[in-house]
PDB file of N, CA and C in Angstrom:
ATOM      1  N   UNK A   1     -23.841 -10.308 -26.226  1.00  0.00           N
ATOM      2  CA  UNK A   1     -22.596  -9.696 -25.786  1.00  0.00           C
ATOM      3  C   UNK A   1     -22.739  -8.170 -25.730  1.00  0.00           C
ATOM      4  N   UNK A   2     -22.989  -7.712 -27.111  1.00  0.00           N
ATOM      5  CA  UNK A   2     -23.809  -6.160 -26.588  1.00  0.00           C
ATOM      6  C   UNK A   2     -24.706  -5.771 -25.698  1.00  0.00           C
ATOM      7  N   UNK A   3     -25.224  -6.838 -25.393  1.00  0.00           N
ATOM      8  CA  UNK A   3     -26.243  -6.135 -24.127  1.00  0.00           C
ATOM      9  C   UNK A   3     -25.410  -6.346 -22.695  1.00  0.00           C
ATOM     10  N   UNK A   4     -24.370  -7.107 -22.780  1.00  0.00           N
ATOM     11  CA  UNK A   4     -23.507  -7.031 -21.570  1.00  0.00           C
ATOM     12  C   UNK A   4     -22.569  -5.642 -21.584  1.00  0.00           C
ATOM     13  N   UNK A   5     -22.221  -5.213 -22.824  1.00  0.00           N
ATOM     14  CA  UNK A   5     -21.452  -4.279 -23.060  1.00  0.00           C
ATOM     15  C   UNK A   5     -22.011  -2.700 -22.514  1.00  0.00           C
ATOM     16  N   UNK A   6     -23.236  -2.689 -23.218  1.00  0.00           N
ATOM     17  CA  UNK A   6     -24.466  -1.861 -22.849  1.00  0.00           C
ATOM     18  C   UNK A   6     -24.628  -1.845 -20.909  1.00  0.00           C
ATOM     19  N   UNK A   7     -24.913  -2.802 -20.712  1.00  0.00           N
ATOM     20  CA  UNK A   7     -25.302  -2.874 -19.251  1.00  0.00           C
ATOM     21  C   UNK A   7     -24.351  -2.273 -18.256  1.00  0.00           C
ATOM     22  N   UNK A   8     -22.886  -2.676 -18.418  1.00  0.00           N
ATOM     23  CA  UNK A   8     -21.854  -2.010 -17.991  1.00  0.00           C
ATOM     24  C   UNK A   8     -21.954  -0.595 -17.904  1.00  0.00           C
ATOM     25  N   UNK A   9     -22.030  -0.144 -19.196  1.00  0.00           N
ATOM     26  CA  UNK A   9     -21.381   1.171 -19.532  1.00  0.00           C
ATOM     27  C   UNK A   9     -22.518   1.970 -19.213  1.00  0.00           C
ATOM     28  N   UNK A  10     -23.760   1.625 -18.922  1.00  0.00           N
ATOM     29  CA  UNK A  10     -25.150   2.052 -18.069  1.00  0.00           C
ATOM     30  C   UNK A  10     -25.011   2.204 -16.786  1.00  0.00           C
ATOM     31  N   UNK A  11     -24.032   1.092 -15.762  1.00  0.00           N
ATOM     32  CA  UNK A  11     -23.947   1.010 -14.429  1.00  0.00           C
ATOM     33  C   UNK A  11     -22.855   1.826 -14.281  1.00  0.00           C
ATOM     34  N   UNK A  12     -22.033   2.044 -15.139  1.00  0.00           N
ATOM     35  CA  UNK A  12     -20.786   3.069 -14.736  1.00  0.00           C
ATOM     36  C   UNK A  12     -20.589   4.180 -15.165  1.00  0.00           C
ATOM     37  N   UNK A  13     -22.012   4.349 -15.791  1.00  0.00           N
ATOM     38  CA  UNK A  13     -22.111   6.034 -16.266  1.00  0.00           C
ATOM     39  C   UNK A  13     -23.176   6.550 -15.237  1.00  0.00           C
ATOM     40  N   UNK A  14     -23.899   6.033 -14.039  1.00  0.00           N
ATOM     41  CA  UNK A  14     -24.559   6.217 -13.197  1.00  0.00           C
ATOM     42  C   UNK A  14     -24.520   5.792 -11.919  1.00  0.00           C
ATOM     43  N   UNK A  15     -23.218   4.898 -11.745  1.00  0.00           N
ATOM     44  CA  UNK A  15     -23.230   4.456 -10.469  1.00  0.00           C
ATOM     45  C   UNK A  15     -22.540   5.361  -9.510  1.00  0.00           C
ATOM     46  N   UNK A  16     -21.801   4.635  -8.178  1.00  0.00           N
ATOM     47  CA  UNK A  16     -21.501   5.694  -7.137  1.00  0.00           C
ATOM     48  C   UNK A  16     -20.125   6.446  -8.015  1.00  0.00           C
ATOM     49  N   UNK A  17     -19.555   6.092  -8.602  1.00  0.00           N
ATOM     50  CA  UNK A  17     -18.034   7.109  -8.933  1.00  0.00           C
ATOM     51  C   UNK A  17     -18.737   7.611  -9.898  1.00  0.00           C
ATOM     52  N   UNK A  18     -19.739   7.716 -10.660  1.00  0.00           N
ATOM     53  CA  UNK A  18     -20.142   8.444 -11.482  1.00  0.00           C
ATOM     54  C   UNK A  18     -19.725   9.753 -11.298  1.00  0.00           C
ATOM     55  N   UNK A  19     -19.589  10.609 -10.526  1.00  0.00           N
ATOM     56  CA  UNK A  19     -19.547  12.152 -10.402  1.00  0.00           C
ATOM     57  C   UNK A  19     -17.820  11.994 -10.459  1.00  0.00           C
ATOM     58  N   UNK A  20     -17.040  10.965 -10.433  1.00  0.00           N
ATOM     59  CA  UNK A  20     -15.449  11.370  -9.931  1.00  0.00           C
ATOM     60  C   UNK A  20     -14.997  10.862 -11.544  1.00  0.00           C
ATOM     61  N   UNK A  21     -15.569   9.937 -12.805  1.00  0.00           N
ATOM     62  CA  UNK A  21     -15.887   9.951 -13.935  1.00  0.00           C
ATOM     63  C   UNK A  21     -16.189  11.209 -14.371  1.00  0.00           C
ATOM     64  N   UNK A  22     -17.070  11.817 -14.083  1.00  0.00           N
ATOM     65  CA  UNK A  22     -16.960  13.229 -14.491  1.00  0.00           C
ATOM     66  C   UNK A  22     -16.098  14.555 -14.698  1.00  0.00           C
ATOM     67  N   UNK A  23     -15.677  14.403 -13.151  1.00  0.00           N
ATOM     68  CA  UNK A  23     -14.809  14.959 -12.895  1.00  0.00           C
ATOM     69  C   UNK A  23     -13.321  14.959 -13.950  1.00  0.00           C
ATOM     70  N   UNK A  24     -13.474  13.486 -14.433  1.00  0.00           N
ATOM     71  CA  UNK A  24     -12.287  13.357 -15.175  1.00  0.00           C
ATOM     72  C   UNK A  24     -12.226  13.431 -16.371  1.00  0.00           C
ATOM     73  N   UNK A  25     -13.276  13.305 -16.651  1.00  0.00           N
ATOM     74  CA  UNK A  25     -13.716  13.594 -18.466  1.00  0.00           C
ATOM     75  C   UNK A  25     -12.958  15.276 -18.331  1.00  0.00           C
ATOM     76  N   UNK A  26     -13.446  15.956 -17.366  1.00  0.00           N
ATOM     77  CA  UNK A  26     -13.220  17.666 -17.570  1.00  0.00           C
ATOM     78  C   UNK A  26     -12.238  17.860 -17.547  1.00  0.00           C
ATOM     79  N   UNK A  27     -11.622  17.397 -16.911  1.00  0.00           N
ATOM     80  CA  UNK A  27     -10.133  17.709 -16.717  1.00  0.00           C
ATOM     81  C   UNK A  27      -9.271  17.254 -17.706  1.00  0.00           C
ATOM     82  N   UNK A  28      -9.842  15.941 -17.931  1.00  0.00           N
ATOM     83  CA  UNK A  28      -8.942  15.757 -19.613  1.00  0.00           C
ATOM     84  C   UNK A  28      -9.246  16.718 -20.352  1.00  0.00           C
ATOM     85  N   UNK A  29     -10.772  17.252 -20.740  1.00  0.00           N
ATOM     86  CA  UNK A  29     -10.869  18.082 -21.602  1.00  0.00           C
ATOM     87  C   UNK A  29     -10.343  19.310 -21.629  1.00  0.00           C
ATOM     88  N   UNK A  30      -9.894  20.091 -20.035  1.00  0.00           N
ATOM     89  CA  UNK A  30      -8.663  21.281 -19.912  1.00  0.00           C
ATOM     90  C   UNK A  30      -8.106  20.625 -19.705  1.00  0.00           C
ATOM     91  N   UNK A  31      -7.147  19.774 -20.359  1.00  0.00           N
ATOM     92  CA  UNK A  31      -5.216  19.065 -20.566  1.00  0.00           C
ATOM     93  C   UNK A  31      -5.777  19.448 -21.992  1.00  0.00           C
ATOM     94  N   UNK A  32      -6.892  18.739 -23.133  1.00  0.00           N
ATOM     95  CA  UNK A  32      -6.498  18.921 -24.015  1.00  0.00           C
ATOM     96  C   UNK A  32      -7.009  20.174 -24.586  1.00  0.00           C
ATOM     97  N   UNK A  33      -7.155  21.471 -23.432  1.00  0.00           N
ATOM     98  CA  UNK A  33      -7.566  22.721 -24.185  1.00  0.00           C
ATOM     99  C   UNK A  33      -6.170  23.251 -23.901  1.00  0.00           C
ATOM    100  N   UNK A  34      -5.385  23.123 -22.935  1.00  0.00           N
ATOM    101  CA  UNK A  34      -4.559  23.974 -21.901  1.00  0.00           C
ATOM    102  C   UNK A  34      -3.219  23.311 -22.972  1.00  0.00           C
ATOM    103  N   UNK A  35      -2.818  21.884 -22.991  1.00  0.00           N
ATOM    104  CA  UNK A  35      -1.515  21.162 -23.301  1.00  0.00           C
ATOM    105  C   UNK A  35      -2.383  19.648 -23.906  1.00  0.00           C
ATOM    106  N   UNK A  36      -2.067  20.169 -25.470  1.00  0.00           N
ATOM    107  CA  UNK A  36      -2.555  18.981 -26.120  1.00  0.00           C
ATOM    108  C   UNK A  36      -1.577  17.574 -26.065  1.00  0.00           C
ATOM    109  N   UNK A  37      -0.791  18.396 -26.152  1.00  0.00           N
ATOM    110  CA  UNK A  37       0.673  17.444 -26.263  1.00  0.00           C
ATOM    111  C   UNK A  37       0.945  16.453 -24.965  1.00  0.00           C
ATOM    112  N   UNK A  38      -0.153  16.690 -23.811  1.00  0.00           N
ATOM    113  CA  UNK A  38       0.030  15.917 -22.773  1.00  0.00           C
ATOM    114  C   UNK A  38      -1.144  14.739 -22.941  1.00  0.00           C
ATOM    115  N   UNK A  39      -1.749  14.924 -23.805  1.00  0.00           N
ATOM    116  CA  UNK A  39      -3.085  14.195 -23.951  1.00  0.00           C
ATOM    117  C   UNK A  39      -2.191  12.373 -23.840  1.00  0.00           C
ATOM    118  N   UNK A  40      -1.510  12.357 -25.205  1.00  0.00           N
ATOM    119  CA  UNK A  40      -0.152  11.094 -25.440  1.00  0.00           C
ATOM    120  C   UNK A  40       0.428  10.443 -24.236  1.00  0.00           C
ATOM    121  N   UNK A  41       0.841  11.666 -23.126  1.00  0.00           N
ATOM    122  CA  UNK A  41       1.652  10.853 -21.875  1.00  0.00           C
ATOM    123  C   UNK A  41       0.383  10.555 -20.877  1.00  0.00           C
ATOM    124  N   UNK A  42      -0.673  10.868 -20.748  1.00  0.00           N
ATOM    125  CA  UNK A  42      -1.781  10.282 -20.249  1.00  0.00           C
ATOM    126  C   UNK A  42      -1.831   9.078 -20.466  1.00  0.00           C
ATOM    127  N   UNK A  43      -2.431   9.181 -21.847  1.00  0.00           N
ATOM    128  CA  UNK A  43      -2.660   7.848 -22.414  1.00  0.00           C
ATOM    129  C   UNK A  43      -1.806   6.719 -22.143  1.00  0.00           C
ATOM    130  N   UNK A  44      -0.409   7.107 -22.399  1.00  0.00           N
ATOM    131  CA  UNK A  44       0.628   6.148 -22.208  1.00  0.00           C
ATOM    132  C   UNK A  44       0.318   5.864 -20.896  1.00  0.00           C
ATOM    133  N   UNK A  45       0.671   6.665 -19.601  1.00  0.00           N
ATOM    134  CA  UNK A  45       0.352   6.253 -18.318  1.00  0.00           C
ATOM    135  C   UNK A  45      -0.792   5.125 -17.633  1.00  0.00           C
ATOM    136  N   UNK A  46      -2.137   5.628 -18.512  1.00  0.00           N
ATOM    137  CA  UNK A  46      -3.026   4.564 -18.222  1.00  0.00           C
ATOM    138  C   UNK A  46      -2.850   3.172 -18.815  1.00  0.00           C
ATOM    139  N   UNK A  47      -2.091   3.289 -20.095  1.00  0.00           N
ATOM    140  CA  UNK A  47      -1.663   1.578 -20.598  1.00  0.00           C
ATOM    141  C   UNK A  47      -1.279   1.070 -19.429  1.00  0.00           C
ATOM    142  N   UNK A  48       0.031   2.025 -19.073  1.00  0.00           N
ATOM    143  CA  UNK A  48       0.611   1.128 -18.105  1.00  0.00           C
ATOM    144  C   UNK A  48       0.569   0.516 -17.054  1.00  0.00           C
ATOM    145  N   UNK A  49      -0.647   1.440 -16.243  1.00  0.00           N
ATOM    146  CA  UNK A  49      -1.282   1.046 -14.988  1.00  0.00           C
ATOM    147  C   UNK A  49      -2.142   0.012 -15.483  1.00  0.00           C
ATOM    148  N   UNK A  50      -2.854  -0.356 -16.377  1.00  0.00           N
ATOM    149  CA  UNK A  50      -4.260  -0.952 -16.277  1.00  0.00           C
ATOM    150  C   UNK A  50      -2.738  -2.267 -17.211  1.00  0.00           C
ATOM    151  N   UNK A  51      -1.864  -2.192 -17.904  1.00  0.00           N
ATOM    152  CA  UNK A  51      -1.204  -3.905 -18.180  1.00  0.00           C
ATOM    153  C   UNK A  51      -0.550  -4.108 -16.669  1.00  0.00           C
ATOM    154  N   UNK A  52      -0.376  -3.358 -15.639  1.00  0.00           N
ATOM    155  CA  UNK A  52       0.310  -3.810 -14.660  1.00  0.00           C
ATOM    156  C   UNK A  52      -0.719  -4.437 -13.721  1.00  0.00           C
ATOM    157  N   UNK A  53      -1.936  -4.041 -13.675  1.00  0.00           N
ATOM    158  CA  UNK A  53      -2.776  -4.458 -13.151  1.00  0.00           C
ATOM    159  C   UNK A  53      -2.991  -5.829 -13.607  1.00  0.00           C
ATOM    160  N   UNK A  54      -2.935  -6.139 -14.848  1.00  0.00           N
ATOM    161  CA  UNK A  54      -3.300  -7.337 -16.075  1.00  0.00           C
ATOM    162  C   UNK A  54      -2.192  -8.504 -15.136  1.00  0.00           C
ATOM    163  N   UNK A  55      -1.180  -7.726 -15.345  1.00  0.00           N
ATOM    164  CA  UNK A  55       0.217  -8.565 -15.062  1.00  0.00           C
ATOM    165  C   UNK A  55       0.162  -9.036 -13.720  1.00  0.00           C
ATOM    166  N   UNK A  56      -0.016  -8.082 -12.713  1.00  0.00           N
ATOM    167  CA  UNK A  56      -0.343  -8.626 -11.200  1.00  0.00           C
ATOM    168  C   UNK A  56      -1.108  -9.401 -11.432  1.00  0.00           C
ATOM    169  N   UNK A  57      -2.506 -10.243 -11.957  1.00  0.00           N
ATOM    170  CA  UNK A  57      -3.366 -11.139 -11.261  1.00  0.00           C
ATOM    171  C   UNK A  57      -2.543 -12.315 -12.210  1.00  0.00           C
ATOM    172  N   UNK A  58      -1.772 -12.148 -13.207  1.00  0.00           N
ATOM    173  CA  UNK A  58      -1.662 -13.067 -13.556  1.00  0.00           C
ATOM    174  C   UNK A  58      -0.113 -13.578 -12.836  1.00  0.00           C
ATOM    175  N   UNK A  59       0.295 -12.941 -11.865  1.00  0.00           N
ATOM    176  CA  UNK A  59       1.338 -13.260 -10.989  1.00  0.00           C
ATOM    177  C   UNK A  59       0.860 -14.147 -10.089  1.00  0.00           C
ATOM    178  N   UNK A  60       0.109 -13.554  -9.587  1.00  0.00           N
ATOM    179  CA  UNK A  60      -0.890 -14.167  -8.434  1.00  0.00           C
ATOM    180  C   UNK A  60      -1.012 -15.604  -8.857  1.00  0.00           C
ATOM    181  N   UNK A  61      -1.864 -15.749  -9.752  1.00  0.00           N
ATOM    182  CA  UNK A  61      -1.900 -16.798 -10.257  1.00  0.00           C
ATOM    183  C   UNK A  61      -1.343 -17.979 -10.369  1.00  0.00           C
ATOM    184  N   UNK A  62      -0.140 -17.312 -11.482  1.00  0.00           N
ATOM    185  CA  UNK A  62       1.594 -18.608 -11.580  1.00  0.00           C
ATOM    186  C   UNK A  62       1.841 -18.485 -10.351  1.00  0.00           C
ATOM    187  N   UNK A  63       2.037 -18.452  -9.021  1.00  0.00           N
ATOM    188  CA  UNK A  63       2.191 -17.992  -7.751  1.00  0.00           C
ATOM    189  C   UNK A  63       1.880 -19.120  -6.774  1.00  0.00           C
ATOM    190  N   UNK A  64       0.509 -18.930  -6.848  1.00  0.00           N
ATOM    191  CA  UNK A  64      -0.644 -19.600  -6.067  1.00  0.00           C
ATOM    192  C   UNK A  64      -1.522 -20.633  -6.846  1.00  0.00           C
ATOM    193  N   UNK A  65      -0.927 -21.956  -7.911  1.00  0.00           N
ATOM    194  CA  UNK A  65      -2.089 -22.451  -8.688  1.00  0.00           C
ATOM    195  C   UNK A  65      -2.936 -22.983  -8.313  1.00  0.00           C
ATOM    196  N   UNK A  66      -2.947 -23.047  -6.858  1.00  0.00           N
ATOM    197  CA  UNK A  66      -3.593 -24.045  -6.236  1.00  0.00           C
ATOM    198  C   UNK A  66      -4.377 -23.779  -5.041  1.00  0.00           C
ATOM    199  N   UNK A  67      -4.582 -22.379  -4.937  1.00  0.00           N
ATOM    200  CA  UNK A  67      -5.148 -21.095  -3.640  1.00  0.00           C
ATOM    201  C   UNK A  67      -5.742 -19.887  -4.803  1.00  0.00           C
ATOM    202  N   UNK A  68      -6.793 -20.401  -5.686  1.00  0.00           N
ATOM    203  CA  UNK A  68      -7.179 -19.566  -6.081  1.00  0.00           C
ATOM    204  C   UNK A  68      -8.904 -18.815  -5.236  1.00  0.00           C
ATOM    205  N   UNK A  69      -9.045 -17.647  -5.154  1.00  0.00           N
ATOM    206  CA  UNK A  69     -10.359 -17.626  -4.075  1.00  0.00           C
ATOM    207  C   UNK A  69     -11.426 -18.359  -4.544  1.00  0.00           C
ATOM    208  N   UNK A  70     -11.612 -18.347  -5.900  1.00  0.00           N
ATOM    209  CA  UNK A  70     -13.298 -18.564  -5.886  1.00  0.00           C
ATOM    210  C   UNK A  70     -13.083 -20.315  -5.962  1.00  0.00           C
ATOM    211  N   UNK A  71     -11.812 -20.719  -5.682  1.00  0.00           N
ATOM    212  CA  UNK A  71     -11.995 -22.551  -4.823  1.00  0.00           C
ATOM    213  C   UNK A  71     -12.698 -22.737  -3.831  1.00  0.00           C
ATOM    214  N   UNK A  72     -12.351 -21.710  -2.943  1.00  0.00           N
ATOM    215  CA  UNK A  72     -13.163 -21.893  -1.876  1.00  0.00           C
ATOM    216  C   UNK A  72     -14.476 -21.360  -1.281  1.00  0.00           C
ATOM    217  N   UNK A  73     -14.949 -20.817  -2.437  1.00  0.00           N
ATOM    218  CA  UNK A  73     -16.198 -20.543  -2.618  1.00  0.00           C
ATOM    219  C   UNK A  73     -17.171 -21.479  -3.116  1.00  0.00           C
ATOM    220  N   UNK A  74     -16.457 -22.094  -4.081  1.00  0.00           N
ATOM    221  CA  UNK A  74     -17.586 -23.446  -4.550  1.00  0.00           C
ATOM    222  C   UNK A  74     -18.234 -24.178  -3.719  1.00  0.00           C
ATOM    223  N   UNK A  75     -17.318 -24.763  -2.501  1.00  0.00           N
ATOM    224  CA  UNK A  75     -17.597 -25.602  -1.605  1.00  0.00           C
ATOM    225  C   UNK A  75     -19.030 -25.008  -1.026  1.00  0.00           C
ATOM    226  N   UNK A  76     -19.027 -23.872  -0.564  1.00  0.00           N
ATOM    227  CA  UNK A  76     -20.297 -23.306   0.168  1.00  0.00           C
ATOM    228  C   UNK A  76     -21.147 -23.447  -0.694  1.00  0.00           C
ATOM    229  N   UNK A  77     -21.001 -23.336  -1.820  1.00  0.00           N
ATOM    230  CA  UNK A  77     -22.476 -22.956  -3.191  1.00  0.00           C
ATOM    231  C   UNK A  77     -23.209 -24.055  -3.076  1.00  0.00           C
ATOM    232  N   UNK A  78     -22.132 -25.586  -2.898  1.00  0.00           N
ATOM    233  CA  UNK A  78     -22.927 -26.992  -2.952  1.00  0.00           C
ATOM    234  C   UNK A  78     -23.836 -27.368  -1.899  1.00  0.00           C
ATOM    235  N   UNK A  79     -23.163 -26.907  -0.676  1.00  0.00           N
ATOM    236  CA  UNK A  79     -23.958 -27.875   0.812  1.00  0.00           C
ATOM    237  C   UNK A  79     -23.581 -26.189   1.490  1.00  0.00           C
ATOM    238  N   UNK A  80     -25.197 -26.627   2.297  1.00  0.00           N
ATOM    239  CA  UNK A  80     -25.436 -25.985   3.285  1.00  0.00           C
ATOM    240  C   UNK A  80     -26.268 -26.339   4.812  1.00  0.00           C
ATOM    241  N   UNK A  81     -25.831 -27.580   4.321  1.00  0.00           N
ATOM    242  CA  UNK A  81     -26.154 -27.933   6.122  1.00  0.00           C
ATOM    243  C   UNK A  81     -25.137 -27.890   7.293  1.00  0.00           C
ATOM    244  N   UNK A  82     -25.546 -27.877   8.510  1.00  0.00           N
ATOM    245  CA  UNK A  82     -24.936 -27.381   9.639  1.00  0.00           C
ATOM    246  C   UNK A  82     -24.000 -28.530   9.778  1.00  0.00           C
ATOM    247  N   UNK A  83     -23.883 -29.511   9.480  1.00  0.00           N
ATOM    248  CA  UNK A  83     -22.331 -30.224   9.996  1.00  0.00           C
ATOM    249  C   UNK A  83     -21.402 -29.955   9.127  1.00  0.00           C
ATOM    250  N   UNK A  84     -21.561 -29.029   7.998  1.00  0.00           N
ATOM    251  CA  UNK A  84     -20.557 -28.306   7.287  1.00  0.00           C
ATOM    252  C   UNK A  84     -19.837 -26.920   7.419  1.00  0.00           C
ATOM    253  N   UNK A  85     -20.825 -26.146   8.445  1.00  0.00           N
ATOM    254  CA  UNK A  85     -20.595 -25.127   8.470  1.00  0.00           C
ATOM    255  C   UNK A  85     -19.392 -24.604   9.224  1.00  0.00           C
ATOM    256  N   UNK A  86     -18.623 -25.429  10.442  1.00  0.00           N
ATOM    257  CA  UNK A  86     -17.683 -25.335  10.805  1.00  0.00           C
ATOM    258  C   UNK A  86     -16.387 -24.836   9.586  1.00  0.00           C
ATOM    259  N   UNK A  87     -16.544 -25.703   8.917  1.00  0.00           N
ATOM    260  CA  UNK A  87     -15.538 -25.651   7.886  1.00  0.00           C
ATOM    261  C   UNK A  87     -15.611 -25.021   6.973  1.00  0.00           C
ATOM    262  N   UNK A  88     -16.788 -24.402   6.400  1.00  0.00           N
ATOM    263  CA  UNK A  88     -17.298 -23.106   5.408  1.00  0.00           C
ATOM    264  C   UNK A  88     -16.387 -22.151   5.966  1.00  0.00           C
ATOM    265  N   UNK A  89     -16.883 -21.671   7.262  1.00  0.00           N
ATOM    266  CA  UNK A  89     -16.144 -20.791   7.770  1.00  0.00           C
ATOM    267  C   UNK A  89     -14.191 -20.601   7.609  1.00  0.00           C
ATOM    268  N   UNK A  90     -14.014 -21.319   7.585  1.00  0.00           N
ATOM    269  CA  UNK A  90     -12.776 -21.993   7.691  1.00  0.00           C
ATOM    270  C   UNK A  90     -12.418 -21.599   6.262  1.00  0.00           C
ATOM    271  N   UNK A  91     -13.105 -21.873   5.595  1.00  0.00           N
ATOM    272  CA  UNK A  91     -12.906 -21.852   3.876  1.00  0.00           C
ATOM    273  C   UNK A  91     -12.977 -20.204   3.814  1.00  0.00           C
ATOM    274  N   UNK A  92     -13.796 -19.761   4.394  1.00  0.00           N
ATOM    275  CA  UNK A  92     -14.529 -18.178   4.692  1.00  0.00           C
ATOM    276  C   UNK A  92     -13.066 -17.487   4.380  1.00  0.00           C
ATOM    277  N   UNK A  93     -12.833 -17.278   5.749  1.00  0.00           N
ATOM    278  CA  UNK A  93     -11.004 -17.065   6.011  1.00  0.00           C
ATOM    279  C   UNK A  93     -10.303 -17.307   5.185  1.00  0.00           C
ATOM    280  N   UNK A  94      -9.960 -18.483   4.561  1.00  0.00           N
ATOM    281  CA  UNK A  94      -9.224 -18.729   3.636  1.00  0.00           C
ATOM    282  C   UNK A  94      -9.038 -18.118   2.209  1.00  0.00           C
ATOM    283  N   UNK A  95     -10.693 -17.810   1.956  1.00  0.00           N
ATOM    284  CA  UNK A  95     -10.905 -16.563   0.770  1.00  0.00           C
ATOM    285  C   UNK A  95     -11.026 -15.954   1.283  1.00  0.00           C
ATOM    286  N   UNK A  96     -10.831 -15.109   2.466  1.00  0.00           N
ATOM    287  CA  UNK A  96     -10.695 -13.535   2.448  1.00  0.00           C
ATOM    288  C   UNK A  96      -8.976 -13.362   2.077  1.00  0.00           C
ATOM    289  N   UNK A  97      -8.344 -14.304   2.751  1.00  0.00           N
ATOM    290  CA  UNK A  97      -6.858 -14.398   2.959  1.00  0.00           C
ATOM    291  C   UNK A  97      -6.740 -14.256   1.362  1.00  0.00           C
ATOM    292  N   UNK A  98      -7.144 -15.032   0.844  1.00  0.00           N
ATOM    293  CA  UNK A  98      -7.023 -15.382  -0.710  1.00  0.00           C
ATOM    294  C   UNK A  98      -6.878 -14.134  -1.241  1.00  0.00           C
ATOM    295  N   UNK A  99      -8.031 -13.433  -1.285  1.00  0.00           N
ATOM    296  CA  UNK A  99      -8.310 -12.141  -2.011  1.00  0.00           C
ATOM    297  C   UNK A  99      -7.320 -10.875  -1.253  1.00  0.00           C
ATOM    298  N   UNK A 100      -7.280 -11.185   0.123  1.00  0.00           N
ATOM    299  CA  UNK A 100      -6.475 -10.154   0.021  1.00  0.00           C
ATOM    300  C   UNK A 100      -4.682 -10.099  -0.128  1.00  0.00           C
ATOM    301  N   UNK A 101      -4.054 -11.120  -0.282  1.00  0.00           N
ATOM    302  CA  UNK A 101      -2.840 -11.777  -0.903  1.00  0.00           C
ATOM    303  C   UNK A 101      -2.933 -11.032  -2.715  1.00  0.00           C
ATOM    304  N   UNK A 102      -3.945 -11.656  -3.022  1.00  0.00           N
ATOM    305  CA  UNK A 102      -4.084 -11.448  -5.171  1.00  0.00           C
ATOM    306  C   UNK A 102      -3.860  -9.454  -4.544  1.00  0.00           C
ATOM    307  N   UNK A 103      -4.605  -8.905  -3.875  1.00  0.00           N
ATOM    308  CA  UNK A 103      -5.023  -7.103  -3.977  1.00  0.00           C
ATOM    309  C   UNK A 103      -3.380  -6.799  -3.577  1.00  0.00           C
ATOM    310  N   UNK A 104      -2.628  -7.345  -2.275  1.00  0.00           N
ATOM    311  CA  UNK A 104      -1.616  -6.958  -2.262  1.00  0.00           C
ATOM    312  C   UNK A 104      -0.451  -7.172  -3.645  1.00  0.00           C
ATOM    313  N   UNK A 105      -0.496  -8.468  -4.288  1.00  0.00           N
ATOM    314  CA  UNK A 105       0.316  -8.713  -5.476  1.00  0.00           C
ATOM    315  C   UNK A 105      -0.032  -7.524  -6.386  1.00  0.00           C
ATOM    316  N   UNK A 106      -1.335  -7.343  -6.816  1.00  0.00           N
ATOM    317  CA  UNK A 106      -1.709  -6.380  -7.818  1.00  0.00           C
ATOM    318  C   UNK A 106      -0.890  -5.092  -7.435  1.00  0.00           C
ATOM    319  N   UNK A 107      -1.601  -4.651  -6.432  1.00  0.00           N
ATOM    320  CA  UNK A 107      -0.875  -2.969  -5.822  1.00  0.00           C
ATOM    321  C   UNK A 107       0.319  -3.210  -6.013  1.00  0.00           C
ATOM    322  N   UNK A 108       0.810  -4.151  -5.474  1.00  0.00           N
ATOM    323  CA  UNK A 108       2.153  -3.910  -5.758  1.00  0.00           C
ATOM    324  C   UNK A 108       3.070  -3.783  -7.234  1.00  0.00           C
ATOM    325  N   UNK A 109       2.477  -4.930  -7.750  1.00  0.00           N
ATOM    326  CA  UNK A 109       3.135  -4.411  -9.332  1.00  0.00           C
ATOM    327  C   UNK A 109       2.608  -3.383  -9.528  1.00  0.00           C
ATOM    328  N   UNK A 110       1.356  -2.435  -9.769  1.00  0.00           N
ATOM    329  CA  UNK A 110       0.851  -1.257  -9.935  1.00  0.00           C
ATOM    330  C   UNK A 110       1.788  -0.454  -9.489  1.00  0.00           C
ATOM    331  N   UNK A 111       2.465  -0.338  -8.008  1.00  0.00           N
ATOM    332  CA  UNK A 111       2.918   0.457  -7.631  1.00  0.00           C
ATOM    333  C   UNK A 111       4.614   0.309  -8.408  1.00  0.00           C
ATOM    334  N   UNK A 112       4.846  -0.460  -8.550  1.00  0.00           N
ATOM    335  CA  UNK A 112       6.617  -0.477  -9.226  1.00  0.00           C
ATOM    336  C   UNK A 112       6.667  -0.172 -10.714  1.00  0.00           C
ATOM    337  N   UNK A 113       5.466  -0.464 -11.557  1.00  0.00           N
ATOM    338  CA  UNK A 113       5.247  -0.202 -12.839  1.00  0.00           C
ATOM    339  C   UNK A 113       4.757   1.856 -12.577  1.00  0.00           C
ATOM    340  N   UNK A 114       4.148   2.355 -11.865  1.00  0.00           N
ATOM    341  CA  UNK A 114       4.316   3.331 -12.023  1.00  0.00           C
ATOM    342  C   UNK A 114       5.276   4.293 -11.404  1.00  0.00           C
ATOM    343  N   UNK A 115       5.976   3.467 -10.442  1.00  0.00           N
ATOM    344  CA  UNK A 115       7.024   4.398  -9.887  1.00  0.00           C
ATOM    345  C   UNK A 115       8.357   3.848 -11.162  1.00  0.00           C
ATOM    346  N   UNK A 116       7.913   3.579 -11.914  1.00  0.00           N
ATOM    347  CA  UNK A 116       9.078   3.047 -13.209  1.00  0.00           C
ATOM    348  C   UNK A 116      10.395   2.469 -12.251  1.00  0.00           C
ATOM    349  N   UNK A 117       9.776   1.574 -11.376  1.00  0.00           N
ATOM    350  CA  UNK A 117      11.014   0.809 -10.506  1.00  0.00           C
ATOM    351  C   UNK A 117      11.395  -0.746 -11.623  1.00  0.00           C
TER     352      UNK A 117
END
């Protein structure tokens, strides 16, 4: 489990947002040279975005129990011969639709949890 923990925090201390991670470490660090006292409503702010995020997929979810994407991903993993492929495709669509239905639910609670709607 530590070496999964490790591996992460290796790929996201060097991957592509790496430099916009940076960027933000500094800037916290002038909030907490400039206004310590804002350090708290940060913090609070990111709870709230990252449980609203939590809360959207699990909307999605109770929602859709039965249109989840990676259903229709299995199907392809098993068979891959050509009198199936009509309908892979088909499935294709269906998880893109999938995934992008769950991204709109998410944003959206994201967006009402931080506009404190």
């Amino acid at each position: 489990m530590f070496a999964k923990v490790r591996s992460f925090f290796a790929e996201a201390l060097a991957g592509r947002m790496s430099l916009w991670l940076w960027v933000t470490v500094g800037l916290v660090g002038v909030v907490a040279v400039l206004a310590p006292l804002q350090l708290m409503v940060m913090l609070s702010k990111l709870v709230l975005v990252t449980l609203a995020a939590w809360l959207g997929y699990w909307i999605d979810r109770a929602m859709f129990p039965y249109a989840r994407p990676h259903e229709f991903l299995d199907d392809a993993k098993e068979e891959k011969s050509e009198a199936v492929q009509g309908v892979l495709e088909v499935k294709g669509i269906a998880f893109e639709w999938c995934m992008m239905r769950r991204a709109v639910i998410v944003v959206g609670v994201m967006l009402a949890v931080s506009l404190g709607l």
